[in-house]
PDB file of N, CA and C in Angstrom:
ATOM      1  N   UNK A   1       1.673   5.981  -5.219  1.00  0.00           N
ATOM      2  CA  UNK A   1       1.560   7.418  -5.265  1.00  0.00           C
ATOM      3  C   UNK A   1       2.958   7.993  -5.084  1.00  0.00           C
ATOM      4  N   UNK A   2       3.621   8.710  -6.099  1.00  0.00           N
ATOM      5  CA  UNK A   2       4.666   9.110  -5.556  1.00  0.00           C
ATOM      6  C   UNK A   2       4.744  10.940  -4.355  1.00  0.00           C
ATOM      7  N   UNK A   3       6.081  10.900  -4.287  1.00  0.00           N
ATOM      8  CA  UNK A   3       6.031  11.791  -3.105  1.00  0.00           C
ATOM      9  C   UNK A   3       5.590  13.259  -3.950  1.00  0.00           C
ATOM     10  N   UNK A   4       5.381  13.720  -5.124  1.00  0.00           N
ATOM     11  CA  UNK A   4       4.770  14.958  -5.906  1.00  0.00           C
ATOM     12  C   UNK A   4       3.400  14.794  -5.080  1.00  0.00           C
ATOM     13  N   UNK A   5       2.784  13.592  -6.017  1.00  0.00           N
ATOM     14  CA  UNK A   5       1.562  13.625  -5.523  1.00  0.00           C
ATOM     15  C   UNK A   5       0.997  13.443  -4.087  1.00  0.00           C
ATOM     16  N   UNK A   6       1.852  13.075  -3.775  1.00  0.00           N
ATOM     17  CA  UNK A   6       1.325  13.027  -2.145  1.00  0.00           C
ATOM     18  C   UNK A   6       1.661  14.324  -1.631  1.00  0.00           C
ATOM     19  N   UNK A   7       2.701  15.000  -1.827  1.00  0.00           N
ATOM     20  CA  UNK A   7       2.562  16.369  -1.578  1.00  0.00           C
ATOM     21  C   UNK A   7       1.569  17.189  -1.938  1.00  0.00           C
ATOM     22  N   UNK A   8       1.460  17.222  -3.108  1.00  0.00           N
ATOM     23  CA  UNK A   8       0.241  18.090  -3.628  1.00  0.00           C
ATOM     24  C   UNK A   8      -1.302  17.711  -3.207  1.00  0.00           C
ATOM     25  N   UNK A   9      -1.386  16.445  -2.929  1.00  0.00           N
ATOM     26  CA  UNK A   9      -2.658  16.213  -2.010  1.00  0.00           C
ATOM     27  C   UNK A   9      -2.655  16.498  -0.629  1.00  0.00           C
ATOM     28  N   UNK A  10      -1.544  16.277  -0.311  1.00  0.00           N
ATOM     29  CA  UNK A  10      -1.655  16.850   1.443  1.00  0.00           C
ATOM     30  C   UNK A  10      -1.800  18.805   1.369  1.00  0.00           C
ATOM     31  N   UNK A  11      -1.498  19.607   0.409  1.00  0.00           N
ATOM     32  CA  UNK A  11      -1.183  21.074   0.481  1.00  0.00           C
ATOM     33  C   UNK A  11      -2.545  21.015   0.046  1.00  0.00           C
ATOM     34  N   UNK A  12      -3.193  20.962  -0.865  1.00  0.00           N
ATOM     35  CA  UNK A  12      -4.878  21.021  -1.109  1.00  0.00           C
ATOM     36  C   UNK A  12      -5.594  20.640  -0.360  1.00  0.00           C
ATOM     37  N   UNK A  13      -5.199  19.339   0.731  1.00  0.00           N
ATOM     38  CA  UNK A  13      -6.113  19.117   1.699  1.00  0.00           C
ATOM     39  C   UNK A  13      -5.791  20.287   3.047  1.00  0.00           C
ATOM     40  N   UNK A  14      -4.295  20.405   3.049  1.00  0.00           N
ATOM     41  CA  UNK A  14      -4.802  21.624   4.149  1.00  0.00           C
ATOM     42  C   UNK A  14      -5.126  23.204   3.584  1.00  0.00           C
ATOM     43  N   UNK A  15      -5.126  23.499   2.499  1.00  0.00           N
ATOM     44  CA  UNK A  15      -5.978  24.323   1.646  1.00  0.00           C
ATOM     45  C   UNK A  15      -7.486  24.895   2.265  1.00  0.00           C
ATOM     46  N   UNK A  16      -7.717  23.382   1.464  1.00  0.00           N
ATOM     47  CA  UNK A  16      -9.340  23.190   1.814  1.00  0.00           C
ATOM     48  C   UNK A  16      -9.414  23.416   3.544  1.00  0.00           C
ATOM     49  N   UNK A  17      -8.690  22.784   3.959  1.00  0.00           N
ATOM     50  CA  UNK A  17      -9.200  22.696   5.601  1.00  0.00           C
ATOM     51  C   UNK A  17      -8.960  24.296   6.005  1.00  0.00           C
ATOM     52  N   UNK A  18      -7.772  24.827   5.457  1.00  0.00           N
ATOM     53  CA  UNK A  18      -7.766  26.085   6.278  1.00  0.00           C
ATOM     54  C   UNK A  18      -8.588  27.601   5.288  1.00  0.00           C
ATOM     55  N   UNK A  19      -9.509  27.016   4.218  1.00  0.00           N
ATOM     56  CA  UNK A  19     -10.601  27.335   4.044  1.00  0.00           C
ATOM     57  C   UNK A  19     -11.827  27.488   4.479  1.00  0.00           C
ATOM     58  N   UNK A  20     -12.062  26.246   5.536  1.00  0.00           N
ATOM     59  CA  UNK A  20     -13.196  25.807   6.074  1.00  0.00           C
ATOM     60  C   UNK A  20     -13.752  24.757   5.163  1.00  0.00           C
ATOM     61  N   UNK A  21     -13.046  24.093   4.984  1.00  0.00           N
ATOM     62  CA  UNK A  21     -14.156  23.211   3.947  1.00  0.00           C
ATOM     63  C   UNK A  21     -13.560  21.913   4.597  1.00  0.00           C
ATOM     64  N   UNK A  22     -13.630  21.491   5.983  1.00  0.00           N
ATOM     65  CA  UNK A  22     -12.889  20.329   6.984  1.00  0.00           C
ATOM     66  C   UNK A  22     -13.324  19.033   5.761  1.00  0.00           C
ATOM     67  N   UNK A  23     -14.393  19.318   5.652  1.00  0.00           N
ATOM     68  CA  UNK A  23     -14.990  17.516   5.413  1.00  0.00           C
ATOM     69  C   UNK A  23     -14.446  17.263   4.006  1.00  0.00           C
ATOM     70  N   UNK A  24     -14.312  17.936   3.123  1.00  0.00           N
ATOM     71  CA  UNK A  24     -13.484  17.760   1.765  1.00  0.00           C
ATOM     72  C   UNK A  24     -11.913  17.527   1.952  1.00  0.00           C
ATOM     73  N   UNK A  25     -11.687  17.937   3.165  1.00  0.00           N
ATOM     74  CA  UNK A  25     -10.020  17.864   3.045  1.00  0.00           C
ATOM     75  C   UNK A  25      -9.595  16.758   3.912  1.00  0.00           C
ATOM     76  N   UNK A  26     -10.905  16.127   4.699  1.00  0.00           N
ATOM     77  CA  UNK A  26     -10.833  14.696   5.149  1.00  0.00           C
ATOM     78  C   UNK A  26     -10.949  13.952   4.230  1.00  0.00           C
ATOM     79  N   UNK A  27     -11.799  14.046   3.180  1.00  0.00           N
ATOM     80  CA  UNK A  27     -12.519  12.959   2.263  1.00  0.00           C
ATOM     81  C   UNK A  27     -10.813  13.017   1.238  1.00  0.00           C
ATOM     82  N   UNK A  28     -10.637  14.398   0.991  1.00  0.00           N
ATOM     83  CA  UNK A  28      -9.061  14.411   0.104  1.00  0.00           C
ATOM     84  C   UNK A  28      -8.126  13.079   0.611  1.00  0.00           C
ATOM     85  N   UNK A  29      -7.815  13.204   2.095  1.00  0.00           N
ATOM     86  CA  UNK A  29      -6.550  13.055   2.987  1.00  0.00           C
ATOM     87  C   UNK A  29      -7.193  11.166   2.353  1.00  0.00           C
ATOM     88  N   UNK A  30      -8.228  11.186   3.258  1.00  0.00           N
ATOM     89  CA  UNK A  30      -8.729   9.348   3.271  1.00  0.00           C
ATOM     90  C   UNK A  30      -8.504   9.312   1.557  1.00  0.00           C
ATOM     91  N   UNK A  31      -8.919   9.673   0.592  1.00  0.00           N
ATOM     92  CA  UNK A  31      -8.596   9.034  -0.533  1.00  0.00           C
ATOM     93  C   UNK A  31      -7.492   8.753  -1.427  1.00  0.00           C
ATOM     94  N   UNK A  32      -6.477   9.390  -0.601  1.00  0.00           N
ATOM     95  CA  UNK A  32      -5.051   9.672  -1.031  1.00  0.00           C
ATOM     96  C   UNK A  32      -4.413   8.676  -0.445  1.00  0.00           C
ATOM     97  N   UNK A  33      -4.882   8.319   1.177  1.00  0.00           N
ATOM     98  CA  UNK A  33      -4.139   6.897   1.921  1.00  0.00           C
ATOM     99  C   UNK A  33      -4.889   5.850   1.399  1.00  0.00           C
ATOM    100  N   UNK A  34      -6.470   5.878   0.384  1.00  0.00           N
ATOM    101  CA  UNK A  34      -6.608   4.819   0.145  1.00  0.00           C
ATOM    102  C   UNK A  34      -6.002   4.579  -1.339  1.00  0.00           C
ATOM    103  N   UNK A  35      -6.013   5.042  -1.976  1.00  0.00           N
ATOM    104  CA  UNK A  35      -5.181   5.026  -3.027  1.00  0.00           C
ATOM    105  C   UNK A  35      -3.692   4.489  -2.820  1.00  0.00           C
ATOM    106  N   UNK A  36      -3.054   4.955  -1.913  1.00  0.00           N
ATOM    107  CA  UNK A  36      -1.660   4.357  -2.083  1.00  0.00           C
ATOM    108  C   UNK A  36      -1.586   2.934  -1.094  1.00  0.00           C
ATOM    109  N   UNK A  37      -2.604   3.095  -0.176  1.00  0.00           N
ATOM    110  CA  UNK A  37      -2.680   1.271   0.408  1.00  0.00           C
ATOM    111  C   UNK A  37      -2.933   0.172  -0.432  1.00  0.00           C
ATOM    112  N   UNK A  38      -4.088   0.641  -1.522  1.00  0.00           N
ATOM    113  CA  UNK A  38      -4.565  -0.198  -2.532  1.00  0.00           C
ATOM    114  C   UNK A  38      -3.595  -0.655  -3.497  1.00  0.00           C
ATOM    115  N   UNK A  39      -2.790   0.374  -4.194  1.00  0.00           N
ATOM    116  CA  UNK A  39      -1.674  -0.147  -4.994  1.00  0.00           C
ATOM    117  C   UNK A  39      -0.734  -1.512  -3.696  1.00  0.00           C
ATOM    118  N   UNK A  40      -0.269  -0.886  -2.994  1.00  0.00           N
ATOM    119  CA  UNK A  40       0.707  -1.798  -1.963  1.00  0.00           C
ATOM    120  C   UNK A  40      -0.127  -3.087  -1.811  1.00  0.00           C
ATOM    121  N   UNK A  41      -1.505  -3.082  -1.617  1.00  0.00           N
ATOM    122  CA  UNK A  41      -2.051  -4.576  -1.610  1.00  0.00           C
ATOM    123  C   UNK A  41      -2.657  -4.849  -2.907  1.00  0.00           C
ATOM    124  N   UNK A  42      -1.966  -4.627  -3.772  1.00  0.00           N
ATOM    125  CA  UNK A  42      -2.128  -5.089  -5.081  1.00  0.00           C
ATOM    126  C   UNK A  42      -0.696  -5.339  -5.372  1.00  0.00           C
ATOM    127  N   UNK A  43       0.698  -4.353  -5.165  1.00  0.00           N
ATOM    128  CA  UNK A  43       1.350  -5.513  -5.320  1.00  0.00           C
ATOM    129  C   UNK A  43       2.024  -6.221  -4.466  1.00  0.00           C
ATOM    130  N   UNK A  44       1.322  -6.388  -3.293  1.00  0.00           N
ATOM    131  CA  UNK A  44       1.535  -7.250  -2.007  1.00  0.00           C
ATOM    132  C   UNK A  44       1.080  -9.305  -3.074  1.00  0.00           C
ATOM    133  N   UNK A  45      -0.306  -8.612  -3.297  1.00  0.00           N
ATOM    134  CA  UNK A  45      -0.807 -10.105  -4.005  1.00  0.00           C
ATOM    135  C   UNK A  45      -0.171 -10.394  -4.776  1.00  0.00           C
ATOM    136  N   UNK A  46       0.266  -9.828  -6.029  1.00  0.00           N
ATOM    137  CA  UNK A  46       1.352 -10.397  -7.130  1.00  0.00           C
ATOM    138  C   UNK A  46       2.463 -10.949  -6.693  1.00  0.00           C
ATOM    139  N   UNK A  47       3.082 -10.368  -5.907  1.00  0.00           N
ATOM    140  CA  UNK A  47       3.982 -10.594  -5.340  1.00  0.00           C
ATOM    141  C   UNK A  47       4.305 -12.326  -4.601  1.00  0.00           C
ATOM    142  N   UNK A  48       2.891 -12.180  -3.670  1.00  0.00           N
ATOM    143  CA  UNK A  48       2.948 -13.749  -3.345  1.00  0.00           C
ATOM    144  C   UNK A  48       2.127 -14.933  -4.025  1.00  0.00           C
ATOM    145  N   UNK A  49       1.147 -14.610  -5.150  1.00  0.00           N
ATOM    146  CA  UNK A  49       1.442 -15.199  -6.294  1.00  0.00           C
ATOM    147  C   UNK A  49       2.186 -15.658  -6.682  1.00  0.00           C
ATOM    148  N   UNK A  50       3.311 -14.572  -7.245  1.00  0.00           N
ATOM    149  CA  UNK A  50       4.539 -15.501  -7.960  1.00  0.00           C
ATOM    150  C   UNK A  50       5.173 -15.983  -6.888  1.00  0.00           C
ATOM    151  N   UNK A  51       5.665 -16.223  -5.992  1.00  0.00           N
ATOM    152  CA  UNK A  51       5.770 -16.883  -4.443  1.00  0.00           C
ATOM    153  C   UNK A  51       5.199 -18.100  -4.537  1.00  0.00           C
ATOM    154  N   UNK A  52       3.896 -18.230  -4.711  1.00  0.00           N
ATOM    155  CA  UNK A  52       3.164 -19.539  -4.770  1.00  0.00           C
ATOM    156  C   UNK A  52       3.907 -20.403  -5.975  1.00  0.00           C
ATOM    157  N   UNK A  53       3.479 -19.837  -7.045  1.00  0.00           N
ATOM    158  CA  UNK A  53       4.462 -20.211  -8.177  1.00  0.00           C
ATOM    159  C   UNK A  53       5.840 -21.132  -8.159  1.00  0.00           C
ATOM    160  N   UNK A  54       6.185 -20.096  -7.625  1.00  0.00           N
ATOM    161  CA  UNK A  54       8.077 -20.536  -7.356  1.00  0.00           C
ATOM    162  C   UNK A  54       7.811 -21.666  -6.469  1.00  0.00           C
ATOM    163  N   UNK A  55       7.261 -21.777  -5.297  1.00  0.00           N
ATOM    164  CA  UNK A  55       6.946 -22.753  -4.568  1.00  0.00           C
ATOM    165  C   UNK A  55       6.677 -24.312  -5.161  1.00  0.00           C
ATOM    166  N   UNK A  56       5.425 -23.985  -6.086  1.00  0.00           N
ATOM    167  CA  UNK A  56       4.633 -25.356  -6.645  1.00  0.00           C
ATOM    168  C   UNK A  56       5.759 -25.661  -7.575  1.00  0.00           C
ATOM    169  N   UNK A  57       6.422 -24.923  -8.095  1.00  0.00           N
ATOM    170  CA  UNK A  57       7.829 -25.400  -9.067  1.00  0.00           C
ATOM    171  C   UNK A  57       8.912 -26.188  -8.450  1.00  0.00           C
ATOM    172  N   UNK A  58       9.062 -25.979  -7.467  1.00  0.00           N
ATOM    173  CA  UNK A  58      10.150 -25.999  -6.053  1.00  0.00           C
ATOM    174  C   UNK A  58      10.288 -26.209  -5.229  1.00  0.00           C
ATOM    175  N   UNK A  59       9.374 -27.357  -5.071  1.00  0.00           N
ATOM    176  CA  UNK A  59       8.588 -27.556  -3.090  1.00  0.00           C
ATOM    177  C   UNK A  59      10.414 -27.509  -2.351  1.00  0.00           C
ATOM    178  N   UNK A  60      10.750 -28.133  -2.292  1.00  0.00           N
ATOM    179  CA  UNK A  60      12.438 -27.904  -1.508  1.00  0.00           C
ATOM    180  C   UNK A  60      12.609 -26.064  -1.343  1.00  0.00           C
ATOM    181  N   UNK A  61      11.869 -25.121  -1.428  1.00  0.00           N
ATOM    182  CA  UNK A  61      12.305 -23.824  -1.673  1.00  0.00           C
ATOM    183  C   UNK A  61      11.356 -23.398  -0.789  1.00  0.00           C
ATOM    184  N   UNK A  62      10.528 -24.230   0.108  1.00  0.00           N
ATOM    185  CA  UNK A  62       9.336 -24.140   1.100  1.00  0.00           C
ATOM    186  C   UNK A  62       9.701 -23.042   1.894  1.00  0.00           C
ATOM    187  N   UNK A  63      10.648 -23.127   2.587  1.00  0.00           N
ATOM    188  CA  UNK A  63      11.302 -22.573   3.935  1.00  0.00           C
ATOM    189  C   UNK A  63      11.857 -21.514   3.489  1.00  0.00           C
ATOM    190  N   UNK A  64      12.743 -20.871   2.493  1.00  0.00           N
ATOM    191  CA  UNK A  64      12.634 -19.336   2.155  1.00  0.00           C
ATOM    192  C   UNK A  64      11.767 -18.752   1.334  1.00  0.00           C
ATOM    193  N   UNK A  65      10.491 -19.690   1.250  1.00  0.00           N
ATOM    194  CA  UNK A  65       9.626 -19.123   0.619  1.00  0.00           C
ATOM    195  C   UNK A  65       8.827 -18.241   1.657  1.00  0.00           C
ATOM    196  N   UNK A  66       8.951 -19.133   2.567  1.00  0.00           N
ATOM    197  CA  UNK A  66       8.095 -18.665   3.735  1.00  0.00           C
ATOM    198  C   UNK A  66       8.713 -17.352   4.236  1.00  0.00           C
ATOM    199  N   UNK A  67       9.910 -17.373   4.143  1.00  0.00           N
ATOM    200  CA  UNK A  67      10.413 -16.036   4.653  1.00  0.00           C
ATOM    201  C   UNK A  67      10.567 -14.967   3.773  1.00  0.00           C
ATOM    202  N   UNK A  68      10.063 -15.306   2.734  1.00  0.00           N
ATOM    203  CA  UNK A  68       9.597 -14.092   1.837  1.00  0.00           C
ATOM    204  C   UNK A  68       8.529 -13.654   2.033  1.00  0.00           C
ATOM    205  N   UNK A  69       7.614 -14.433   2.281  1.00  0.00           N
ATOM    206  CA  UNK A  69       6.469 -14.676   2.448  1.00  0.00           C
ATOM    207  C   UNK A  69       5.954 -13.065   3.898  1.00  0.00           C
ATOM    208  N   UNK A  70       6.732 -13.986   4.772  1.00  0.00           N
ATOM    209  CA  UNK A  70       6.595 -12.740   5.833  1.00  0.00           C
ATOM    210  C   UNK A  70       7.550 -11.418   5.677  1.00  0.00           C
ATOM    211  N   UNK A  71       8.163 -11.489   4.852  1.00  0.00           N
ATOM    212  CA  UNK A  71       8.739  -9.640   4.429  1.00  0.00           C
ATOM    213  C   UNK A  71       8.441  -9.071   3.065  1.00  0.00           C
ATOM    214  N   UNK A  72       7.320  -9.679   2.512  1.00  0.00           N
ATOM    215  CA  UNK A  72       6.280  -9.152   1.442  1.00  0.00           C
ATOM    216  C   UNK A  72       5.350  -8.830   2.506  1.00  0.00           C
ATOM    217  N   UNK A  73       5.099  -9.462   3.548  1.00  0.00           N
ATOM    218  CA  UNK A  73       3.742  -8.872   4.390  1.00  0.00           C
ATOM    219  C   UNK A  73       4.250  -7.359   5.104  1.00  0.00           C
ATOM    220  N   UNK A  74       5.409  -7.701   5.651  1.00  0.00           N
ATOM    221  CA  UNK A  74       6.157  -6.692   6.580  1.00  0.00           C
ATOM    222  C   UNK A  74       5.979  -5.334   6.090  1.00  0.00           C
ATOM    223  N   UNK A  75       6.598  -5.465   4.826  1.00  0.00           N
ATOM    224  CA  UNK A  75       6.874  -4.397   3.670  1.00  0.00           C
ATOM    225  C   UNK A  75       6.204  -3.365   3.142  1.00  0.00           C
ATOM    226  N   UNK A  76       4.822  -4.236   3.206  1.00  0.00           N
ATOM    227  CA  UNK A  76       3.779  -4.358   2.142  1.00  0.00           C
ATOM    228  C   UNK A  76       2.533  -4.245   2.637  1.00  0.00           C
ATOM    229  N   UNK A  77       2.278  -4.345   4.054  1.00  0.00           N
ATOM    230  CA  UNK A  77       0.774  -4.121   4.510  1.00  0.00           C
ATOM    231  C   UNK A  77       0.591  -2.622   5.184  1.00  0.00           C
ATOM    232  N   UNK A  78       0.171  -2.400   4.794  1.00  0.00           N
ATOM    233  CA  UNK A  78      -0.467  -1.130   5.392  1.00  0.00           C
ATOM    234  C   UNK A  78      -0.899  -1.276   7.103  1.00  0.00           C
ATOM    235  N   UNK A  79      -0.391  -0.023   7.209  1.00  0.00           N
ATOM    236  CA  UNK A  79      -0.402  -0.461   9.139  1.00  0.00           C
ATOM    237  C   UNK A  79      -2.251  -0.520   9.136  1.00  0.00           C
ATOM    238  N   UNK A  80      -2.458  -0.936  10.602  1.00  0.00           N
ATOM    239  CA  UNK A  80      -4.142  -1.356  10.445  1.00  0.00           C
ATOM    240  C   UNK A  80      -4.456  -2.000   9.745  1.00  0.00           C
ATOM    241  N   UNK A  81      -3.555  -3.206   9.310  1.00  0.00           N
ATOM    242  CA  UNK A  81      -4.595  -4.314   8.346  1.00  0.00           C
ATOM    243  C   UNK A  81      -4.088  -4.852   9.204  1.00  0.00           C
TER     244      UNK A  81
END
């Protein structure tokens, strides 16, 4: 999601909220963080896919694989997972 759209969903959700319409501008807010978590763990997986890849090509490449490994997670997970 870039930062337009995340702007423009956060100003419609407090829109709505300072409309009175709370529960639409919750349901807005949650579908906007799920939307941009979902991309990040989508390309969290590709990511260590080709990781695996490079690996089974490369076993000697084990040990900075691994440390890719944990700053694709770092990077890349959405807090609360």
């Amino acid at each position: 999601m870039t930062d337009d759209a995340r702007e423009k969903a956060a100003k419609l959700a407090e829109t709505l909220h300072a409309r009175g319409h709370a529960g639409p501008a919750e349901q807005l807010a949650t579908a906007a963080t799920a939307v941009e978590h979902g991309f990040l763990r989508g390309l969290r997986d590709t990511l260590q896919s080709v990781l695996t890849a490079i690996e089974a090509i490369d076993p000697v490449s084990a040990t900075m694989i691994d440390e890719l490994r944990l700053e694709v997670d770092k990077r890349l997970m959405p807090p609360h997972s």
